[in-house]
Protein backbone atom coordinates (compact mmCIF):
# COMPACT_ATOMS: atom_id res chain seq x y z
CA UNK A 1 0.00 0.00 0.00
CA UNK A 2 2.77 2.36 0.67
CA UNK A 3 4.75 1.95 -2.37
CA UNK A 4 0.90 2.40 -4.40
CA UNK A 5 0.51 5.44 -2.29
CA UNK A 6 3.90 6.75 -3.69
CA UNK A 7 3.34 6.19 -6.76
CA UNK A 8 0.33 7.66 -7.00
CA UNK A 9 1.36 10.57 -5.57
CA UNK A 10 4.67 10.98 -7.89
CA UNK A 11 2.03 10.25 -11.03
CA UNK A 12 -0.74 12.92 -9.80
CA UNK A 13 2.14 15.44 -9.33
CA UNK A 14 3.79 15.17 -12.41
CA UNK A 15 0.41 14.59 -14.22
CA UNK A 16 -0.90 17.98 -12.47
CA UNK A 17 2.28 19.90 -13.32
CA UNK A 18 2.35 18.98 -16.80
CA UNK A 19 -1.30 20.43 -17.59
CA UNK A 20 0.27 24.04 -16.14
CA UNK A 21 1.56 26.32 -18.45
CA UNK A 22 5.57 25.98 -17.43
CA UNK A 23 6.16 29.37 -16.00
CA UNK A 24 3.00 28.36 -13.55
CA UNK A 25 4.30 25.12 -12.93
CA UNK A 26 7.86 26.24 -11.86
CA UNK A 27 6.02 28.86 -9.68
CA UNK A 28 3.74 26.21 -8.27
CA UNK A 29 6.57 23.71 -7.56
CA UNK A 30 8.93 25.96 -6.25
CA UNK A 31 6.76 26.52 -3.55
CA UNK A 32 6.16 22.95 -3.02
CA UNK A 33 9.42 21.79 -2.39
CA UNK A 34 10.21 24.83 -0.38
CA UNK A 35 7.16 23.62 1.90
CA UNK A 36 8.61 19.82 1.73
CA UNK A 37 11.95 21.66 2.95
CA UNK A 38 10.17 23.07 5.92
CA UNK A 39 8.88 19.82 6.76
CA UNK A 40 12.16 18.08 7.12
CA UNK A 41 14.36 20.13 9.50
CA UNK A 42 17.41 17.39 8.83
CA UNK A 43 17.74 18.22 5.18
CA UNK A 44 18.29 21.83 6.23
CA UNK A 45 20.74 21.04 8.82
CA UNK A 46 22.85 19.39 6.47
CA UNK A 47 22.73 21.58 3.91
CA UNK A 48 23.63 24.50 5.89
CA UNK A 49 26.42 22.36 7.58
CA UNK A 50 27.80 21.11 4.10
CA UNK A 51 27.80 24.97 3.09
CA UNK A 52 30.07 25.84 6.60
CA UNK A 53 32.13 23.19 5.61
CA UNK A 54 32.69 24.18 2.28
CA UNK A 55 32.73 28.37 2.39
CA UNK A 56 33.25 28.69 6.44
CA UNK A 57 34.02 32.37 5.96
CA UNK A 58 30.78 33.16 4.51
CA UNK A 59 28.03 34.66 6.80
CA UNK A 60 25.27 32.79 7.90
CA UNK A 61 22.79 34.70 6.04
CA UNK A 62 25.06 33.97 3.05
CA UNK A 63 24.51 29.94 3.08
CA UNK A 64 20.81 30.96 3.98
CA UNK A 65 20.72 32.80 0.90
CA UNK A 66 22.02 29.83 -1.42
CA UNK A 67 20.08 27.03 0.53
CA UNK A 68 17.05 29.08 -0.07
CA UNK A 69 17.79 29.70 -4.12
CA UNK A 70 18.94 25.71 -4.36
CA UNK A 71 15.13 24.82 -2.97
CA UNK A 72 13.86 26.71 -5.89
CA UNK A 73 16.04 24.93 -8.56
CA UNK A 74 14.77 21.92 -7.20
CA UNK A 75 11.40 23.17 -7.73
CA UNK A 76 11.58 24.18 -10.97
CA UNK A 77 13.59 21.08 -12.12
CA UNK A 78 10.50 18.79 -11.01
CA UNK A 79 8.47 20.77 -13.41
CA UNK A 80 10.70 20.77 -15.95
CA UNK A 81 10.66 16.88 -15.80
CA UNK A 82 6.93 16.89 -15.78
CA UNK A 83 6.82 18.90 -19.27
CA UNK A 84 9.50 16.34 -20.49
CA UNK A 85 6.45 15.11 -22.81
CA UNK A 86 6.61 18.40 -24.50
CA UNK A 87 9.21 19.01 -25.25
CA UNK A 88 11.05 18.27 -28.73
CA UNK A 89 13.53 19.40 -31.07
CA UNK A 90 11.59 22.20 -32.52
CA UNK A 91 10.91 24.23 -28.92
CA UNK A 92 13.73 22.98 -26.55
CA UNK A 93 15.37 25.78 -27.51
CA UNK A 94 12.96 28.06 -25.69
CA UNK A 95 14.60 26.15 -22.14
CA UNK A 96 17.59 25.03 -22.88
CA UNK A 97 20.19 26.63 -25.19
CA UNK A 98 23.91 24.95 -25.84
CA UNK A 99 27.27 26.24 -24.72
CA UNK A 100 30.05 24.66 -26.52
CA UNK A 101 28.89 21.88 -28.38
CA UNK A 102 31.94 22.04 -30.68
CA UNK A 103 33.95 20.69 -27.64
CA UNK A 104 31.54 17.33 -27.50
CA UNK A 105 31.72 16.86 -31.03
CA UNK A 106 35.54 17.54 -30.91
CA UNK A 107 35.72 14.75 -28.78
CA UNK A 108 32.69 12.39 -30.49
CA UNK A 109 35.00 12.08 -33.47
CA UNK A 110 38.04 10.64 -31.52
CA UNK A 111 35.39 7.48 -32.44
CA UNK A 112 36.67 5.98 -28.99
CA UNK A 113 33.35 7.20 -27.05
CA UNK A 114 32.89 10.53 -24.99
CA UNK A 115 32.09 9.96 -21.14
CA UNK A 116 29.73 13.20 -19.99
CA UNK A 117 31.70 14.29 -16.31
CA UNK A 118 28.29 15.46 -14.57
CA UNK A 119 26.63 15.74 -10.89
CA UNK A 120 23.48 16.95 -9.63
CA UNK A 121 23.63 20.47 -10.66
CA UNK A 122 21.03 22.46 -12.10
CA UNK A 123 18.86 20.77 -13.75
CA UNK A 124 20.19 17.73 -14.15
CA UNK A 125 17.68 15.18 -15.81
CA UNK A 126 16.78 18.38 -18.45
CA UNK A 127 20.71 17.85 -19.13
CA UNK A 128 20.89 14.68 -21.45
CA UNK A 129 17.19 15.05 -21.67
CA UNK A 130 17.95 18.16 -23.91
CA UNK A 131 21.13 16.42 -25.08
CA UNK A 132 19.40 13.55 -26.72
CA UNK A 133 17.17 15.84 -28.57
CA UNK A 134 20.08 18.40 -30.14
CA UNK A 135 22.25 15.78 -30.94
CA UNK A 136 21.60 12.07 -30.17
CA UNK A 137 20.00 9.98 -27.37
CA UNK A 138 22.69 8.69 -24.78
CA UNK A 139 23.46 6.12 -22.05
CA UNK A 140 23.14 7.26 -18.31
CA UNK A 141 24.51 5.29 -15.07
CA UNK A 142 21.31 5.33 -12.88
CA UNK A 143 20.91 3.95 -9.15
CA UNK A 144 17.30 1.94 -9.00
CA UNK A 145 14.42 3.71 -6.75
CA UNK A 146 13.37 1.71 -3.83
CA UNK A 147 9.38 2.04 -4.90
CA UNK A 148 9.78 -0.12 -8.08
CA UNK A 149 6.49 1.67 -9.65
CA UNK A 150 8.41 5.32 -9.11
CA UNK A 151 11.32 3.57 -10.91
CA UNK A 152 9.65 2.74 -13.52
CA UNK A 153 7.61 5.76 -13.78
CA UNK A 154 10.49 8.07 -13.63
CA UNK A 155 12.59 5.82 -16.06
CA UNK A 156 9.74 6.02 -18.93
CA UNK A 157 10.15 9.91 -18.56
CA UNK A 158 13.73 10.00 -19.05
CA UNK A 159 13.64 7.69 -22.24
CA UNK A 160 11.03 9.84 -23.46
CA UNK A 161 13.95 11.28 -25.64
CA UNK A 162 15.60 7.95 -26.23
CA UNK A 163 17.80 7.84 -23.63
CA UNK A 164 18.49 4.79 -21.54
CA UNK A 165 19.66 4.27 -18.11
CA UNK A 166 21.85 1.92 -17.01
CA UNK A 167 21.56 0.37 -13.95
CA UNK A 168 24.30 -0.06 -11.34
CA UNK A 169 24.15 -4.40 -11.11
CA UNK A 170 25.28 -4.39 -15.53
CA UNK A 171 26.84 -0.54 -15.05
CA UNK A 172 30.23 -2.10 -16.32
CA UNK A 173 29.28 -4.12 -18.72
CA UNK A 174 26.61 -1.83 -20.54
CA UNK A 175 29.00 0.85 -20.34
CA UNK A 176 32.14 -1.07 -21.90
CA UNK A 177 29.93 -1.95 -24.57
CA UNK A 178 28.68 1.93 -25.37
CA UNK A 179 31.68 3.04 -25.71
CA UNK A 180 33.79 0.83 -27.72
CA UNK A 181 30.40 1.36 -30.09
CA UNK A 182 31.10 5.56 -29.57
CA UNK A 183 29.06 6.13 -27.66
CA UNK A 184 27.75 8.25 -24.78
CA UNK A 185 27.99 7.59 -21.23
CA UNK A 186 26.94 9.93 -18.89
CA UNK A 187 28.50 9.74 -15.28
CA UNK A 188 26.94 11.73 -12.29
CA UNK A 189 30.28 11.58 -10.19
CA UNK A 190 29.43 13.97 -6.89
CA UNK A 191 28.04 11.81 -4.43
CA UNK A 192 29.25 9.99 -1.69
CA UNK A 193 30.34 6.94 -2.39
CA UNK A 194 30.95 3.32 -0.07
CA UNK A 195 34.45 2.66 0.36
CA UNK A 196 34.83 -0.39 -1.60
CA UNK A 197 34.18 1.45 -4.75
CA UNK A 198 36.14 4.75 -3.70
CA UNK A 199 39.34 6.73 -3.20
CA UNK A 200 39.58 9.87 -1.28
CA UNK A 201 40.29 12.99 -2.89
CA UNK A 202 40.19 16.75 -1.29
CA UNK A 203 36.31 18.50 -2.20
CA UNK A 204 36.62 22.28 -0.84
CA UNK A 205 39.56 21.10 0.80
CA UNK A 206 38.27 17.65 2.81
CA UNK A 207 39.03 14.08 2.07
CA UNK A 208 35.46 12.97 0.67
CA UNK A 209 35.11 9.51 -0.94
CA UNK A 210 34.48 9.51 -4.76
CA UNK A 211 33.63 6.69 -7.12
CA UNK A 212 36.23 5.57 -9.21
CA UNK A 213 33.98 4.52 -11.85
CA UNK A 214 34.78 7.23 -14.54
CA UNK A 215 38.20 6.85 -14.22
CA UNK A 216 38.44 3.26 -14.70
CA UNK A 217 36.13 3.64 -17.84
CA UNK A 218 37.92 5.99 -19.27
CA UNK A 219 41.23 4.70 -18.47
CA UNK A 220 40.50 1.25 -20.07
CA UNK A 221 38.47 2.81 -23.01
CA UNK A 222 40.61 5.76 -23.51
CA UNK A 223 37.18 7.63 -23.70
CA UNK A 224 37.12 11.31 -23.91
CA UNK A 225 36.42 12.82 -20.61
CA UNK A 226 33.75 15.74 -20.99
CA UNK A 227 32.72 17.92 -18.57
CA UNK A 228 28.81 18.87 -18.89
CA UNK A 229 26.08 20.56 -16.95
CA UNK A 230 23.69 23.21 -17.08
CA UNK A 231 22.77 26.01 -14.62
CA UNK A 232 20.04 28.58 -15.12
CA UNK A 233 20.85 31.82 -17.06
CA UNK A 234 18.79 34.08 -15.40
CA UNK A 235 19.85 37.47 -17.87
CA UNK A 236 18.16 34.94 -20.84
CA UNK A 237 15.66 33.24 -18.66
CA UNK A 238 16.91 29.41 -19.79
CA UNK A 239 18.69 27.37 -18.94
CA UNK A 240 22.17 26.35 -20.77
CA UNK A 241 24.34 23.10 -21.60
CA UNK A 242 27.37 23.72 -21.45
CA UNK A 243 30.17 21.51 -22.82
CA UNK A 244 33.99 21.93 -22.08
CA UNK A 245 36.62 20.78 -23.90
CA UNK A 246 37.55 16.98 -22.90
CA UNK A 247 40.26 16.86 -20.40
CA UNK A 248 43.88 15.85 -20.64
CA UNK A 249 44.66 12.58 -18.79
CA UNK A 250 47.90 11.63 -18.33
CA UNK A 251 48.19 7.58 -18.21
CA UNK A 252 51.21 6.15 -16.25
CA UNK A 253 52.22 2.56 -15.78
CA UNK A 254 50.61 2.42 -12.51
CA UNK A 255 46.90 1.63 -12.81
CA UNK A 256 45.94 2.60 -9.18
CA UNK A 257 47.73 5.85 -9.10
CA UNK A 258 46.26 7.25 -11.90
CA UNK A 259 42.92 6.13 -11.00
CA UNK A 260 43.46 8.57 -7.44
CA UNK A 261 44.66 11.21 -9.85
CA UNK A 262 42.00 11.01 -12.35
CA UNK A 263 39.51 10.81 -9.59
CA UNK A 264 41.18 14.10 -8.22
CA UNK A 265 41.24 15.59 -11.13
CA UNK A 266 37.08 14.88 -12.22
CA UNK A 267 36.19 15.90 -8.27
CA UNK A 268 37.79 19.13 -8.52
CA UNK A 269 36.36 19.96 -11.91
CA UNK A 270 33.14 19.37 -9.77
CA UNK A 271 34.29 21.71 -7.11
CA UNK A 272 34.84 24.53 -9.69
CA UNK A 273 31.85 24.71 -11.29
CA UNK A 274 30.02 25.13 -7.61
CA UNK A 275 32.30 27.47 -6.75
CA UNK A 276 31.09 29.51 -9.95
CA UNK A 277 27.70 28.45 -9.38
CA UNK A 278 26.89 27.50 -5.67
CA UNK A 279 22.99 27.89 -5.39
CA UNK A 280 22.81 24.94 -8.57
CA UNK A 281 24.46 22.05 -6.58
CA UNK A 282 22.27 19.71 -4.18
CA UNK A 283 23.76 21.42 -0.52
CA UNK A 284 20.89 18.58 1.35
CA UNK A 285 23.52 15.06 0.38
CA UNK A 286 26.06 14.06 2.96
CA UNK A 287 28.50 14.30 0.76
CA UNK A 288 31.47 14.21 3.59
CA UNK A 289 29.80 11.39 5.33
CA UNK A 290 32.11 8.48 4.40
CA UNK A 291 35.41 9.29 5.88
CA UNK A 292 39.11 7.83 6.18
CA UNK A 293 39.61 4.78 8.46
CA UNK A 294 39.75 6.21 11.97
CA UNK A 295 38.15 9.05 11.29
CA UNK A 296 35.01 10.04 13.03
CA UNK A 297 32.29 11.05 11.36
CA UNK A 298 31.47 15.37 10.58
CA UNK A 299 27.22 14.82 10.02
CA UNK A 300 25.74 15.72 13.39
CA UNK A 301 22.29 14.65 12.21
């Protein structure tokens, strides 16, 4: 019953957000999750805690200022998803517009595959969404959803474009296969990660655990490492995709080394662009909370 229940509720809310004009809709669902925020004191803690952390000589009403404005994108990206349906090749360029492109295709036609460097940062599932439909569908390295119904349901929107996700049990595999076909992969590579499947690299500074995943790929593929994500242009009132230029890896004899120093190298990448743009990155993830043996842990709550 509970899992019906949430699935029901994800399906009414996307089906209610999808019948609003969009500028309604992002108004509408702004306000929504800034209630939902309200509602769950922890998510605030941490978030202003993982802002201390990261800019501890900002003010207080600084981090309150960001938290507040990354509530909003989170908002607005839930009813961007729910207009996914919409949206095609003729009129995504009233939401999204591209930044770059020349550095994805630069890459593409290295014909050894192009692995997108990404996290959850503006508004993220627009990102290949738009992606697919300017250029080609891609593959995406997705974690399933507890509710298996939500899964599904939030799976058929993102394939809407022809994308497809894959899942973390055949992640490998899939992704071996996409590339050495040159293909896309896109990576999000920001969270925290367990420890089996991690090295520790400095984010704003402190030791956080972050997969190796992308660096293995592209170490073994010798995939073109891209850097993508979008963040809201508020002067234009869209959103844009913006592509860097693939980065230089330098490959050594020693495979675990450069994994560290790829890893290092993809996290900090990270770090810049929420240093550029703060109030775009998801503040509410304990992203410090797997630390160094002997350690003890930062996350009060």
């Amino acid at each position: 019953m509970r899992e019906r229940f949430q699935y029901l509720m994800a399906w009414t809310s996307l089906k209610f957000l999808a019948l609003l004009p969009r500028p309604v809709a992002r108004w509408i669902a702004a306000r929504v999750a800034a209630l939902l925020f309200r509602m769950w004191p922890a998510w605030r803690r941490i978030t202003l805690f993982n802002l201390g952390l990261a800019f501890p000589d900002w003010p207080e009403q600084e981090r309150r200022r960001v938290m507040n404005l990354m509530v909003r994108n989170l908002g607005w990206m839930a009813a961007e998803f729910a207009h996914f349906p919409r949206y095609t090749r003729k009129n995504i360029e009233r939401t999204v517009i591209l930044d770059g492109f020349e550095n994805f295709a630069a890459a593409e036609r290295r014909g050894k595959g192009v692995l997108f460097l990404t996290g959850h940062f503006g508004a993220w599932e627009l990102k290949p969404f738009a992606h697919a439909l300017y250029s080609k569908p891609l593959h995406f390295l997705a974690r399933t959803i507890d509710n298996s119904r939500v899964d599904a349901l939030i799976n058929h929107y993102r394939r809407l474009s022809g994308n497809q996700p894959i899942m973390k049990n055949e992640s490998a595999r899939v992704a071996l296969r996409v590339l050495r076909q040159g293909g896309v992969v896109g990576v999000l590579a920001d969270q925290n990660t367990a420890h089996e499947e991690a090295v520790f690299v400095d984010f704003f500074g402190i030791p956080a655990a972050a997969t190796t995943g992308i660096a293995r790929l592209a170490r073994h593929t010798g995939a073109a490492v891209v850097p993508v994500y979008t963040y809201w242009d508020s002067a234009l009132g869209k959103y844009r995709l913006r592509y860097d230029p693939a980065l230089e890896l330098k490959r050594t004899d020693d495979l675990e080394t450069d994994i560290h120093n790829y890893t290092a190298q993809f996290t900090k990448v990270i770090e810049d662009y929420i240093r550029r743009f703060p109030d775009q990155w998801v503040w509410m993830h304990r992203r410090w909370k797997n630390r160094p043996l002997g350690e003890k842990p930062f996350y009060p709550c």
